[in-house]
C-alpha atoms as a PDB file:
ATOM      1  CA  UNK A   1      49.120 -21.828  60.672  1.00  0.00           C
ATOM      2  CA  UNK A   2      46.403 -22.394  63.375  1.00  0.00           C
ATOM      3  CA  UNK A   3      42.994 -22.357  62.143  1.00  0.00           C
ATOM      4  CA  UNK A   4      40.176 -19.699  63.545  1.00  0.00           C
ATOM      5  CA  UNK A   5      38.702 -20.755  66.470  1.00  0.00           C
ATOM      6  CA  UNK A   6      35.077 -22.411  66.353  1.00  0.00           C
ATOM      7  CA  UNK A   7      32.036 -20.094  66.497  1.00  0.00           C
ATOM      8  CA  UNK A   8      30.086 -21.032  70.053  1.00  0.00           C
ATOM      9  CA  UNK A   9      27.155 -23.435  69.798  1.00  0.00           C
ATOM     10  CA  UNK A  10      24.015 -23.056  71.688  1.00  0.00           C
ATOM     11  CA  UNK A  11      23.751 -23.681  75.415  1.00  0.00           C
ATOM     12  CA  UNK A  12      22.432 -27.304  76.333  1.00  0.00           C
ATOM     13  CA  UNK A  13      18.487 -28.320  76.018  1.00  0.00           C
ATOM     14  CA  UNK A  14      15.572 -30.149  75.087  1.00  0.00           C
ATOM     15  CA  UNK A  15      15.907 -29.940  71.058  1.00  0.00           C
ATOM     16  CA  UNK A  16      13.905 -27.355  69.578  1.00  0.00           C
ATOM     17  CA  UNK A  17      10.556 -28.863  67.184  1.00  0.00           C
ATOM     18  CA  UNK A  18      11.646 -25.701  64.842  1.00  0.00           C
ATOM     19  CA  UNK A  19      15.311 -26.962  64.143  1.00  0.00           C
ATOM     20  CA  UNK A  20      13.884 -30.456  63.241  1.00  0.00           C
ATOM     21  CA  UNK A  21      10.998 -29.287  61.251  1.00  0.00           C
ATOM     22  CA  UNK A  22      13.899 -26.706  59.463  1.00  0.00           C
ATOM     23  CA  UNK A  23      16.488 -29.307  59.384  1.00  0.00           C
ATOM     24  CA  UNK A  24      13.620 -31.501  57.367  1.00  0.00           C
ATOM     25  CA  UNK A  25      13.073 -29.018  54.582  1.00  0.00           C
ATOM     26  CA  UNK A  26      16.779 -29.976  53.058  1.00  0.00           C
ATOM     27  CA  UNK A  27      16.190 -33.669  52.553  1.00  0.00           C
ATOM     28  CA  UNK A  28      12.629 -32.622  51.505  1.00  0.00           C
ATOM     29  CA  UNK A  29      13.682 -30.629  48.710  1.00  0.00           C
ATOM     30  CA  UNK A  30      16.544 -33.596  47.789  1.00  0.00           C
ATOM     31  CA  UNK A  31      13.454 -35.745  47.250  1.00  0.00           C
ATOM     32  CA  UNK A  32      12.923 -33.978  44.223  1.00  0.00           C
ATOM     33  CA  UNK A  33      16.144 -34.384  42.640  1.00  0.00           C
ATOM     34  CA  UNK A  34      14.850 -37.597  41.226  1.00  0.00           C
ATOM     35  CA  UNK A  35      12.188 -36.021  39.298  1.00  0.00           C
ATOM     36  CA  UNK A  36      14.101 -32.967  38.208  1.00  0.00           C
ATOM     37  CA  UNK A  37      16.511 -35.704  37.029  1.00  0.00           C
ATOM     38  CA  UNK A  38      14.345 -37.591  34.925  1.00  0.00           C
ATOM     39  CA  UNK A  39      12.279 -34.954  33.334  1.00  0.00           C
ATOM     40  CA  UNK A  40      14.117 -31.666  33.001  1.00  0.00           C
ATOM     41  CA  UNK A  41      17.727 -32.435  33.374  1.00  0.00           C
ATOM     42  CA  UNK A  42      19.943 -33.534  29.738  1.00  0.00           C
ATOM     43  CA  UNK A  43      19.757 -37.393  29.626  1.00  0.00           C
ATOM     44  CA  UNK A  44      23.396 -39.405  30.781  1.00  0.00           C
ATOM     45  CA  UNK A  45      24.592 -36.060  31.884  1.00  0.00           C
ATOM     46  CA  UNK A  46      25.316 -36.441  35.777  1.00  0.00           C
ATOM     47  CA  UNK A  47      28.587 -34.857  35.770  1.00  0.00           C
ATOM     48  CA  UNK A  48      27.301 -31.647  34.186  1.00  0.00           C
ATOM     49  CA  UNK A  49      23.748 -31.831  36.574  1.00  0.00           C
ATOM     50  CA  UNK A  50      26.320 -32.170  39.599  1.00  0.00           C
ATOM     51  CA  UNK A  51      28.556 -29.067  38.929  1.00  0.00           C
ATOM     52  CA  UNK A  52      25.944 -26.557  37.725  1.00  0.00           C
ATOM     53  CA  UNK A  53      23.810 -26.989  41.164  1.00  0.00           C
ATOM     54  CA  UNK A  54      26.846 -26.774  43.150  1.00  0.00           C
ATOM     55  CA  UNK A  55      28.934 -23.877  41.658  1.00  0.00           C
ATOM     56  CA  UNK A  56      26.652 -21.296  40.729  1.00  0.00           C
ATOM     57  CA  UNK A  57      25.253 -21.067  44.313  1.00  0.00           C
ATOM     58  CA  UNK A  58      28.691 -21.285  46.006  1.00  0.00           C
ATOM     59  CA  UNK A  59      29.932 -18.473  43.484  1.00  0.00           C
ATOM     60  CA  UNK A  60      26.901 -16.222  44.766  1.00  0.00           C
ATOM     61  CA  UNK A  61      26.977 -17.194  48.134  1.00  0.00           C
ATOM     62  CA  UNK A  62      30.777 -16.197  48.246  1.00  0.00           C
ATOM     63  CA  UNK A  63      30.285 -12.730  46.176  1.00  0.00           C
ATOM     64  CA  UNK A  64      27.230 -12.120  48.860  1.00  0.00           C
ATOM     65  CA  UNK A  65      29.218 -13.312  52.426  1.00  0.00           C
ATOM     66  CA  UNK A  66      32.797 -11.804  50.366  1.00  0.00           C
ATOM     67  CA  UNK A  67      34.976 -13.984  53.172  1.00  0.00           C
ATOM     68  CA  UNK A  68      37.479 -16.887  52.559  1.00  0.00           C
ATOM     69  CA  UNK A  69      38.901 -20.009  54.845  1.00  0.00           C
ATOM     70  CA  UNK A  70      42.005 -19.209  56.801  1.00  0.00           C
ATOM     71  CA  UNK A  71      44.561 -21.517  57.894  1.00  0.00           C
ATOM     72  CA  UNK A  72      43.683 -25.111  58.153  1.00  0.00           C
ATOM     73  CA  UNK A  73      40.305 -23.794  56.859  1.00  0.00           C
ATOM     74  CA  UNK A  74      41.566 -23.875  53.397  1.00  0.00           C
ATOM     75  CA  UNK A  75      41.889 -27.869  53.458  1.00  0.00           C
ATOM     76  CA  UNK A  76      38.944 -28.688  55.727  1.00  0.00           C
ATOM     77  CA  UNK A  77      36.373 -26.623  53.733  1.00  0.00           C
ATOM     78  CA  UNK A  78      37.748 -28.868  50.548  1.00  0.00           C
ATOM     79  CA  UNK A  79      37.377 -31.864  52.060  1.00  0.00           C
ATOM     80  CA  UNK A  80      34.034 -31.088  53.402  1.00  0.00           C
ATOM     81  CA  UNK A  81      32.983 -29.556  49.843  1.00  0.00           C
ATOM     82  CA  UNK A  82      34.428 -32.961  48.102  1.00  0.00           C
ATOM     83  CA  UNK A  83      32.538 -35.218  50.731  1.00  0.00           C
ATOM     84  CA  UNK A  84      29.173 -32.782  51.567  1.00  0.00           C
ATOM     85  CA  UNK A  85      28.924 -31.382  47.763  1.00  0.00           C
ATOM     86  CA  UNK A  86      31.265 -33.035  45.010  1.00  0.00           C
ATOM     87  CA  UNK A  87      31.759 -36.998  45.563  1.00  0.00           C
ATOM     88  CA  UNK A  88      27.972 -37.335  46.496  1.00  0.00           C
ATOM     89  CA  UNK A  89      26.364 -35.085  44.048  1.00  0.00           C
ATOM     90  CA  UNK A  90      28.259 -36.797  41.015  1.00  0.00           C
ATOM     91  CA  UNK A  91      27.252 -40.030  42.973  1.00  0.00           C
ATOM     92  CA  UNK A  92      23.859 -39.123  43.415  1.00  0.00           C
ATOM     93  CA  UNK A  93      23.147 -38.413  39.930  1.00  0.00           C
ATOM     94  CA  UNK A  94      24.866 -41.476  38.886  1.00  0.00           C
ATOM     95  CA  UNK A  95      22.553 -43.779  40.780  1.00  0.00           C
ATOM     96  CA  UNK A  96      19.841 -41.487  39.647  1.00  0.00           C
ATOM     97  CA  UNK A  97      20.234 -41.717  36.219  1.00  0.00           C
ATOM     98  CA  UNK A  98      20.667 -45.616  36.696  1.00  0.00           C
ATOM     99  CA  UNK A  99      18.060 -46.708  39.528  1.00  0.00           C
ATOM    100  CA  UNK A 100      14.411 -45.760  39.680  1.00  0.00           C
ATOM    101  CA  UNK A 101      14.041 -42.574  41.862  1.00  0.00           C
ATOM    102  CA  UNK A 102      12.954 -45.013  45.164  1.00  0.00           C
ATOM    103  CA  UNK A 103      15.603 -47.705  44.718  1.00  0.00           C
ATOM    104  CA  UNK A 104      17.928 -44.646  44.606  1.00  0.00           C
ATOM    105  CA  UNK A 105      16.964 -43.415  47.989  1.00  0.00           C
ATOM    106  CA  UNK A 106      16.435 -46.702  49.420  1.00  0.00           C
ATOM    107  CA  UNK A 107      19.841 -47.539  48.989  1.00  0.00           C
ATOM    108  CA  UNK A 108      21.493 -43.442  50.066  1.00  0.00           C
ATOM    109  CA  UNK A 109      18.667 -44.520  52.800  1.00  0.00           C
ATOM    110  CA  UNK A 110      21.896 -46.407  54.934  1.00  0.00           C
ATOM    111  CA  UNK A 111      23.364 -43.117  55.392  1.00  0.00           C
ATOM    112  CA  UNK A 112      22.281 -43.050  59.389  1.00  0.00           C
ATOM    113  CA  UNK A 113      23.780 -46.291  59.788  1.00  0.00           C
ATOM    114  CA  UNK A 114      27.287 -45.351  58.732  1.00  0.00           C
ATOM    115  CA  UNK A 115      27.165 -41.717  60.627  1.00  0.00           C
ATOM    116  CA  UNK A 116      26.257 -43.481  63.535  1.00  0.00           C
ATOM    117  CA  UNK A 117      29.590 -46.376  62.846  1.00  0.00           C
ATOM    118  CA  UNK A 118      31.758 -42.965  62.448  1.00  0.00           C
ATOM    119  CA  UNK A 119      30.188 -40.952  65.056  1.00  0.00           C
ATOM    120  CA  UNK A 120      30.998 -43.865  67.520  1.00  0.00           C
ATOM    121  CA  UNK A 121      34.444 -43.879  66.325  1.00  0.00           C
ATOM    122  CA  UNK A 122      35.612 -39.996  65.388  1.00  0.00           C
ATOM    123  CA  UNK A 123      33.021 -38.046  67.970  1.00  0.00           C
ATOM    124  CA  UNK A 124      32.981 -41.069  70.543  1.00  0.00           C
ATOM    125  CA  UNK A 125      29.184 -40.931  71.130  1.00  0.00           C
ATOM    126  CA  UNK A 126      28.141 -44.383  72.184  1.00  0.00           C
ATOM    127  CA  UNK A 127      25.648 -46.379  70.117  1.00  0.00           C
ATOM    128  CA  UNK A 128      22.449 -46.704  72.023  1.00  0.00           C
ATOM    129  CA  UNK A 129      19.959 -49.283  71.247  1.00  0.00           C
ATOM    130  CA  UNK A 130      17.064 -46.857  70.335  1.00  0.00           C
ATOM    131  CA  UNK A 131      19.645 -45.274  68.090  1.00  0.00           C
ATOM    132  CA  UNK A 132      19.777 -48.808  66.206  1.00  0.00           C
ATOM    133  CA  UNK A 133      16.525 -49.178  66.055  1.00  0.00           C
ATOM    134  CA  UNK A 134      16.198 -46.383  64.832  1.00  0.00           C
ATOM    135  CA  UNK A 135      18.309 -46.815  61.705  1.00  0.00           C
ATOM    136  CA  UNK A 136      16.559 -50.743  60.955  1.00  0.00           C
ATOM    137  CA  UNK A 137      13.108 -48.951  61.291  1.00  0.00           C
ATOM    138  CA  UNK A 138      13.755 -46.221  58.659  1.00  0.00           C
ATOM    139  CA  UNK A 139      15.658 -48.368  56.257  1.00  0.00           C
ATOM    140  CA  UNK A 140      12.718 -50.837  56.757  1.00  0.00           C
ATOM    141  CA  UNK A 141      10.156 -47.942  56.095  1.00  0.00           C
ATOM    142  CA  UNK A 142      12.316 -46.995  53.025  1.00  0.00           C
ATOM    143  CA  UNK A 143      12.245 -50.108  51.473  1.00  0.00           C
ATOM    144  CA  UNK A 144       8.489 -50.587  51.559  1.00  0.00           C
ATOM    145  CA  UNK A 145       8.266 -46.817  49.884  1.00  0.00           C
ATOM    146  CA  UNK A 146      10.868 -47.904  47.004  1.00  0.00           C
ATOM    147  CA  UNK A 147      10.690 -51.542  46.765  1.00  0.00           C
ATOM    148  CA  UNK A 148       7.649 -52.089  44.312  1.00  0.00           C
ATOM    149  CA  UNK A 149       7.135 -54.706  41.601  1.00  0.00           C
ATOM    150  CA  UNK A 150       8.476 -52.124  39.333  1.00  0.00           C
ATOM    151  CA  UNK A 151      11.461 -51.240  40.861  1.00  0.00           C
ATOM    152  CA  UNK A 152      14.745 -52.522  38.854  1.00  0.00           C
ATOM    153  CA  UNK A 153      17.873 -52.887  39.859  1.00  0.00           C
ATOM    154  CA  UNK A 154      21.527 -52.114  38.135  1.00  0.00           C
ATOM    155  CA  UNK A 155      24.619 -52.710  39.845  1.00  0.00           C
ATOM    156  CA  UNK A 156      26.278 -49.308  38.819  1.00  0.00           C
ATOM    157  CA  UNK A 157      23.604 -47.224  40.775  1.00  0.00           C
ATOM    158  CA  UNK A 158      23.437 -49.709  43.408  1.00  0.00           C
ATOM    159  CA  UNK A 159      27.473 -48.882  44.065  1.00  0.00           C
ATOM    160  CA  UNK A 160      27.041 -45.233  43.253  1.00  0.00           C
ATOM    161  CA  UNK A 161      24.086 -44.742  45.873  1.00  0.00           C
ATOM    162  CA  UNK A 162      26.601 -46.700  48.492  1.00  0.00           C
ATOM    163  CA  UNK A 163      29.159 -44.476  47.919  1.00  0.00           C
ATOM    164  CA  UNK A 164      27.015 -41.481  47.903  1.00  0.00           C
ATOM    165  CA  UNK A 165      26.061 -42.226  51.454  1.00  0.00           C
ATOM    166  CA  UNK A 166      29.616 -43.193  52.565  1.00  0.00           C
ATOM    167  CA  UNK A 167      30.798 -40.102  50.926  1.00  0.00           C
ATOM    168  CA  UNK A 168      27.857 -37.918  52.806  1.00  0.00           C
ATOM    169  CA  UNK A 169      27.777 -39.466  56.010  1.00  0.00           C
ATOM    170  CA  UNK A 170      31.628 -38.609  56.548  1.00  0.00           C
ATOM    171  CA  UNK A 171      30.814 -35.178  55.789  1.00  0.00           C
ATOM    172  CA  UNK A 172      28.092 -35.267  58.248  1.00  0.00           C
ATOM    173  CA  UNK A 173      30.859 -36.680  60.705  1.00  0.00           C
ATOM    174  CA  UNK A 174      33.273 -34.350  60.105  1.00  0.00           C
ATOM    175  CA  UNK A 175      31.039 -31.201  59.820  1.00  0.00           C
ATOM    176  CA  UNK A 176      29.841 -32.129  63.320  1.00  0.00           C
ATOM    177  CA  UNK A 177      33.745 -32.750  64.822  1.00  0.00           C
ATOM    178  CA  UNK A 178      35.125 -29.351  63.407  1.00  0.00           C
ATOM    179  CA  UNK A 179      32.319 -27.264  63.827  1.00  0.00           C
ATOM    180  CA  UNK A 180      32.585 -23.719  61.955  1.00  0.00           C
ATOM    181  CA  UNK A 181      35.417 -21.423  62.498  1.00  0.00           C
ATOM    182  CA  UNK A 182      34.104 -18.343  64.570  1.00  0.00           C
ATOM    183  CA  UNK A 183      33.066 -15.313  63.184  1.00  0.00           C
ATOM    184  CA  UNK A 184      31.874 -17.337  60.052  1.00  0.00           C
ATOM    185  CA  UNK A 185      28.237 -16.799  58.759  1.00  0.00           C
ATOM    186  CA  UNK A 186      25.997 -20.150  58.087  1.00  0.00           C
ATOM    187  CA  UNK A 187      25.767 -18.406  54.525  1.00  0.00           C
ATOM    188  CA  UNK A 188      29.313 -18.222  53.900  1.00  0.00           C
ATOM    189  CA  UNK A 189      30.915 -21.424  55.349  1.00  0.00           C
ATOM    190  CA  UNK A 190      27.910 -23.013  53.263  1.00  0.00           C
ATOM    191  CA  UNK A 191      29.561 -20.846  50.093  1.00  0.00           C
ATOM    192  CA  UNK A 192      32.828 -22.378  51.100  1.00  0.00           C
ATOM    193  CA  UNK A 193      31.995 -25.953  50.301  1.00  0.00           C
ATOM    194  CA  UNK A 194      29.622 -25.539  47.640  1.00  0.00           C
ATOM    195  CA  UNK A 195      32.424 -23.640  45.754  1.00  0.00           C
ATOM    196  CA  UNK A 196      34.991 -26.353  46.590  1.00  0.00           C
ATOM    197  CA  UNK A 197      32.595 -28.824  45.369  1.00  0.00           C
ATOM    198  CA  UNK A 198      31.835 -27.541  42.440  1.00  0.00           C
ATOM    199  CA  UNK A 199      35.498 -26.502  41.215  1.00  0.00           C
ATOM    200  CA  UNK A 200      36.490 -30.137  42.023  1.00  0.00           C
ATOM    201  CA  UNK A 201      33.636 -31.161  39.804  1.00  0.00           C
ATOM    202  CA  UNK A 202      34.195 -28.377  36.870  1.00  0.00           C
ATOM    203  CA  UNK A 203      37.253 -29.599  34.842  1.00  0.00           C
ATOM    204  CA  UNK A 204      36.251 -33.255  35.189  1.00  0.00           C
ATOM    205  CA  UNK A 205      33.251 -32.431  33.749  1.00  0.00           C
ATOM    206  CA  UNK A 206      34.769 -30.850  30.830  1.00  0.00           C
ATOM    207  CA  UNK A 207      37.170 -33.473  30.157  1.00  0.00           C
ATOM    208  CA  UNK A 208      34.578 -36.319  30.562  1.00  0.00           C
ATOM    209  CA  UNK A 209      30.833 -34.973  29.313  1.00  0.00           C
ATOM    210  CA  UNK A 210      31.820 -31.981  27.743  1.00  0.00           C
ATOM    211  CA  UNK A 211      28.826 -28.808  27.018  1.00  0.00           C
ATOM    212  CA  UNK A 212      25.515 -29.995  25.879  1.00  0.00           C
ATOM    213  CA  UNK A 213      24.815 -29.101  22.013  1.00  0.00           C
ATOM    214  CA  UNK A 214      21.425 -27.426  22.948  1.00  0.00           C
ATOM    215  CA  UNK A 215      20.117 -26.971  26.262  1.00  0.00           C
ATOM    216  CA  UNK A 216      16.218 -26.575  26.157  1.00  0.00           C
ATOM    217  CA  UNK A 217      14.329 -24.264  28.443  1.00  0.00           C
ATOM    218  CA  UNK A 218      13.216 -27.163  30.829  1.00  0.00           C
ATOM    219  CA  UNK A 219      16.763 -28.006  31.045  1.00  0.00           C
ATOM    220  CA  UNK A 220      17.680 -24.559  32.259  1.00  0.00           C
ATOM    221  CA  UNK A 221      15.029 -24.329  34.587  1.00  0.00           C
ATOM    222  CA  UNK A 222      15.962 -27.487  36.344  1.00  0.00           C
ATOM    223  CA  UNK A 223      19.508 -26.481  36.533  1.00  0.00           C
ATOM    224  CA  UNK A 224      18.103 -23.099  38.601  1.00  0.00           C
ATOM    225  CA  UNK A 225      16.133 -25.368  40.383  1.00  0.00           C
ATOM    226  CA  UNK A 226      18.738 -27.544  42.137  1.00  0.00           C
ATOM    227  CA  UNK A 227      21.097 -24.789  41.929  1.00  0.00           C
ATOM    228  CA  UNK A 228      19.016 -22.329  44.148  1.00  0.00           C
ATOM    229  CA  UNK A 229      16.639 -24.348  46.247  1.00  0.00           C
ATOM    230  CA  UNK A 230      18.460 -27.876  46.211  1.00  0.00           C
ATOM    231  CA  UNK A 231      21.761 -26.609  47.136  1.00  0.00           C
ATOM    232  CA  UNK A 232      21.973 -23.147  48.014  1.00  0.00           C
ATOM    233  CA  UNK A 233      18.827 -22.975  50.347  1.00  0.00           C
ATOM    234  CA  UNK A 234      18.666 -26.929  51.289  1.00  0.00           C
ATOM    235  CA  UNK A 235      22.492 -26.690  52.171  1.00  0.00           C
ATOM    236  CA  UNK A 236      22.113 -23.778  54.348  1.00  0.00           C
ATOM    237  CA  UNK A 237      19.239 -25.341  56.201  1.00  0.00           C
ATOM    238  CA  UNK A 238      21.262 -28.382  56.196  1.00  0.00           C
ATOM    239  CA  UNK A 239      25.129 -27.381  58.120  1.00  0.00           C
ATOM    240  CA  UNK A 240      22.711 -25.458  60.491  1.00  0.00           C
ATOM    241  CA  UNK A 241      20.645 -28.670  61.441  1.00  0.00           C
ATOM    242  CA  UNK A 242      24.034 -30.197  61.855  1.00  0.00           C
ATOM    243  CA  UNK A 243      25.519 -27.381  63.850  1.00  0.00           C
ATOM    244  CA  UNK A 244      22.166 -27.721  66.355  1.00  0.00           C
ATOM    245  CA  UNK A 245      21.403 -30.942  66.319  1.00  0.00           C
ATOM    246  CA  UNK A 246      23.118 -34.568  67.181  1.00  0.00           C
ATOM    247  CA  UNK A 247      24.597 -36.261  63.870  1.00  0.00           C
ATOM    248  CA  UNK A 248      22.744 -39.197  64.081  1.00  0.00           C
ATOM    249  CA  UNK A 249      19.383 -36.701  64.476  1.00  0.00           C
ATOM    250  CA  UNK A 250      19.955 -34.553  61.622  1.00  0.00           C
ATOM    251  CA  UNK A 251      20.947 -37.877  59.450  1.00  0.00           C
ATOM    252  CA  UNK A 252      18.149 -39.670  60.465  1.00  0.00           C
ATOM    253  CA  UNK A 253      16.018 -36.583  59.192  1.00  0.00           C
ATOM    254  CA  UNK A 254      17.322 -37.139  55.645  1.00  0.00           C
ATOM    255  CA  UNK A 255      14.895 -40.184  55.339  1.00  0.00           C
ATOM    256  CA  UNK A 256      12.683 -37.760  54.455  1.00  0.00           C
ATOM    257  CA  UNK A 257      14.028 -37.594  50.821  1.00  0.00           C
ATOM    258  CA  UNK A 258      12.775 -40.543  49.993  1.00  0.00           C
ATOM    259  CA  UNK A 259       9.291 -40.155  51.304  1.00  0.00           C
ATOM    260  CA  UNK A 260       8.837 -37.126  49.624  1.00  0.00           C
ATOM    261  CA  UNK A 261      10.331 -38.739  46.427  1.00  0.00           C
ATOM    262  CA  UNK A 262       7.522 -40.764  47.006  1.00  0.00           C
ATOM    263  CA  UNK A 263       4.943 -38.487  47.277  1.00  0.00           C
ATOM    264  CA  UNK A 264       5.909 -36.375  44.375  1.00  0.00           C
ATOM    265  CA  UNK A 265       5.425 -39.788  41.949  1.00  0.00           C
ATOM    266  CA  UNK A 266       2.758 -39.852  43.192  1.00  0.00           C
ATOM    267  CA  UNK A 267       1.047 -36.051  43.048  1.00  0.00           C
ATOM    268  CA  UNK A 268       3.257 -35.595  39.685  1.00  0.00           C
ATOM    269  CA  UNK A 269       3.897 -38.965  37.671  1.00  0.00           C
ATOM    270  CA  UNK A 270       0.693 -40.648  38.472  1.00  0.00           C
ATOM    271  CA  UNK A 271       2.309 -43.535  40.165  1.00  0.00           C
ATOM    272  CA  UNK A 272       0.411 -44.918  42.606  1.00  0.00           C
ATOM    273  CA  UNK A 273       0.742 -45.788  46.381  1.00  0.00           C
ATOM    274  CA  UNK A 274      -0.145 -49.192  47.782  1.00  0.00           C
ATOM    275  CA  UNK A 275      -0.984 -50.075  51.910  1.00  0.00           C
ATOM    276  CA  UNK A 276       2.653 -51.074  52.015  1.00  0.00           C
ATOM    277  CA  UNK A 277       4.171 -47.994  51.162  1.00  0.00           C
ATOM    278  CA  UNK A 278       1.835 -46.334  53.261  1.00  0.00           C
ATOM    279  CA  UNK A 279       3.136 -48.244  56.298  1.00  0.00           C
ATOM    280  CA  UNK A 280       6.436 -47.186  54.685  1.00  0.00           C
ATOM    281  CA  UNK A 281       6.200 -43.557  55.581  1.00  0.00           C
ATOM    282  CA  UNK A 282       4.880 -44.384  58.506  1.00  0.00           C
ATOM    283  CA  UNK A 283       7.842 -46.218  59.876  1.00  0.00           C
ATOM    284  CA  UNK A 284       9.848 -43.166  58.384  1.00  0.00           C
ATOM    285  CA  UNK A 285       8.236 -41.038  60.630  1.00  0.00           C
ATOM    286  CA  UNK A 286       8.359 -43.450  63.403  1.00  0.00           C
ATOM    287  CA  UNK A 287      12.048 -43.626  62.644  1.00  0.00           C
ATOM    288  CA  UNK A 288      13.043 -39.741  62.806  1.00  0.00           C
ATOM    289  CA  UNK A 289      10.954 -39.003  65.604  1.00  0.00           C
ATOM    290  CA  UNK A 290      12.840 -41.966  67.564  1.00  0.00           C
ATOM    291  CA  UNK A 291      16.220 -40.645  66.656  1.00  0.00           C
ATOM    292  CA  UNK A 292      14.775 -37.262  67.532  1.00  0.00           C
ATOM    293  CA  UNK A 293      14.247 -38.659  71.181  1.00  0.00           C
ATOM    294  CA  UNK A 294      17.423 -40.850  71.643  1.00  0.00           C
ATOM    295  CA  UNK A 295      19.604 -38.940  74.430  1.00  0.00           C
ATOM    296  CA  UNK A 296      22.787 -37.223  73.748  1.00  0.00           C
ATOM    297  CA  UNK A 297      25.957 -38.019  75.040  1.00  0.00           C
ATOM    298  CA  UNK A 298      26.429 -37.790  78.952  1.00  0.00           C
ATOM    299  CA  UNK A 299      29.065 -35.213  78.905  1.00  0.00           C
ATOM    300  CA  UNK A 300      28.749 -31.936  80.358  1.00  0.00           C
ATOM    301  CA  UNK A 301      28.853 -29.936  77.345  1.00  0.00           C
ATOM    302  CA  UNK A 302      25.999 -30.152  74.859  1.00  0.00           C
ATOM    303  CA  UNK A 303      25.758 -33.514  71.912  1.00  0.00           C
ATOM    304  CA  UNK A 304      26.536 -31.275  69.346  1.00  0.00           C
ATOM    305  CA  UNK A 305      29.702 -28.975  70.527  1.00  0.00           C
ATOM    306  CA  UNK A 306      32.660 -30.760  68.962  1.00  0.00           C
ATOM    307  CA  UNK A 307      34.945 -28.114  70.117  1.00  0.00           C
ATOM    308  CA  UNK A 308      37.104 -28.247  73.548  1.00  0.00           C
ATOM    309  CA  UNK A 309      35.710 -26.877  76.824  1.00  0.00           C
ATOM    310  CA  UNK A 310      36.458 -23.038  77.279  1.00  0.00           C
ATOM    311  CA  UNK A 311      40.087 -22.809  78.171  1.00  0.00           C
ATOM    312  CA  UNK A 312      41.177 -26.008  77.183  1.00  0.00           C
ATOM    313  CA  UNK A 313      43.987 -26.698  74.318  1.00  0.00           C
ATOM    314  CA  UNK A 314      42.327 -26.470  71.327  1.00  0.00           C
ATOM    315  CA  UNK A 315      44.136 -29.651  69.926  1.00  0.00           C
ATOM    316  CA  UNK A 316      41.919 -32.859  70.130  1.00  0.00           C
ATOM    317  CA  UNK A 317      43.835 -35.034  72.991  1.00  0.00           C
ATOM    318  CA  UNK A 318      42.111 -38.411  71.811  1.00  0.00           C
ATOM    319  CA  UNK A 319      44.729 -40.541  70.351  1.00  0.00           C
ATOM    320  CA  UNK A 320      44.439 -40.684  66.274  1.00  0.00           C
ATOM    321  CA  UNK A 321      42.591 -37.629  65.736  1.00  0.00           C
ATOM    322  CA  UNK A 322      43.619 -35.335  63.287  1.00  0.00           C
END
């Protein structure tokens, strides 16, 4: 069965300062998911962390938006949910649990790189030099935010936080090359994968963790936290970045996690910030406004349409596309 068409994206243009500065907000509020972790979360309980933030707000977003995939819909918005929501939240939390909240993002932090590998490869946007740069300058300005004499390292959250941003730049990827089906709110194709993610995630967390004993009122309230404002309002902000703006732009935008990991050990745990991490964030910033510049494609559509010209057969004629 053919799948709905794609809903039409907006006309070409200078990018807008108010879908960056949006766009922002989600890895902004992901910054925080270290210290929710660590201090209101159940201890060695990632599985459990990952599928209460994702179903709840998929289940509500879904009773609110009351509409389901269709057609190839129905396998795309699981995929997506496993890569966007599932795989990388149970990954996140892994290498949360294991690394020091910085050394966590640091090493998510090579997310950009790898979107801009499979955006080369599945959306054939060429890799530009600034783009590059772009990519060694925030990874650079990450590791002088994480990278302090306190930092450890453990080679289980080292391969979880790779994984995580395999697992989240593919959904980047392939949220950008299928677009969203037309007709479909933000709010409900965001419903869609958070649902998908979060049923993937449900029985294996019953098999493997099991239901906490006693769940405290801190615990509850930092479920609700990353349930509400870490996935279902950062998520929404999120797929509408990536429906606006080029991949690499809206990826290079989730640097901002770490930063404002760093500034909330800062304001909340005390730690403190040396002239190195301060040049840190400053090559962050440096970094996403350089990404923010980079052109688009030269095509005559705009960067971020991944569907075909109007009229046009709506199957993908490059050779081994799906």
């Amino acid at each position: 069965m053919p799948s709905a068409p794609r809903a039409p994206l907006p006309a070409p243009g200078p990018t807008r300062p108010f879908d960056i500065a949006l766009t922002t907000l989600a890895p902004a509020v992901w910054g925080s998911t270290y210290l929710v972790t660590t201090e209101l979360l159940p201890p060695g309980r990632p599985l459990l962390a990952s599928t209460v933030r994702a179903l709840p707000a998929g289940l509500v977003l879904l009773a609110v938006a009351r509409g389901l995939p269709r057609g190839a819909w129905w396998w795309r918005a699981a995929v997506l949910g496993a890569l966007n929501i599932g795989v990388f939240f149970y990954l996140l939390f892994v290498a949360a649990y294991h690394l020091p909240g910085g050394v966590a993002a640091l090493v998510v932090a090579v997310q950009p790189a790898i979107v801009l590998l499979l955006g080369a490869v599945l959306l054939k946007e060429p890799i530009r030099p600034a783009q590059v740069a772009a990519c060694l300058l925030g990874v650079a300005g990450v590791a002088l935010l994480a990278l302090t004499p306190r930092a450890g390292l453990d080679l289980a959250g080292l391969a979880a936080g790779v994984a995580a941003a395999v697992s989240m730049a593919a959904g980047v990827v392939l949220t950008k090359r299928w677009g969203r089906p037309e007709g479909v709110s933000l709010l409900t194709f965001t419903g869609w994968q958070l649902t998908a993610g979060g049923l993937l995630l449900a029985p294996v967390t019953l098999a493997a963790e099991g239901l906490p004993a006693r769940v405290t009122a801190a615990n509850l309230s930092g479920f609700a936290y990353l349930s509400l404002i870490g996935a279902l309002l950062a998520y929404a902000v999120w797929f509408r970045g990536i429906g606006r703006l080029p991949a690499l732009a809206v990826s290079v935008l989730g640097f901002a996690s770490p930063l404002a990991a760093t500034v909330l050990g800062y304001l909340v745990l005390d730690q403190g910030l040396t002239a190195l991490q301060l040049v840190g964030a400053a090559a962050v910033v440096a970094a996403t406004a350089l990404a923010q510049t980079s052109p688009g494609p030269r095509t005559g559509r705009p960067s971020d349409d991944p569907s075909p010209a109007p009229g046009r057969n709506t199957v993908p004629a490059v050779k081994g596309k799906p």
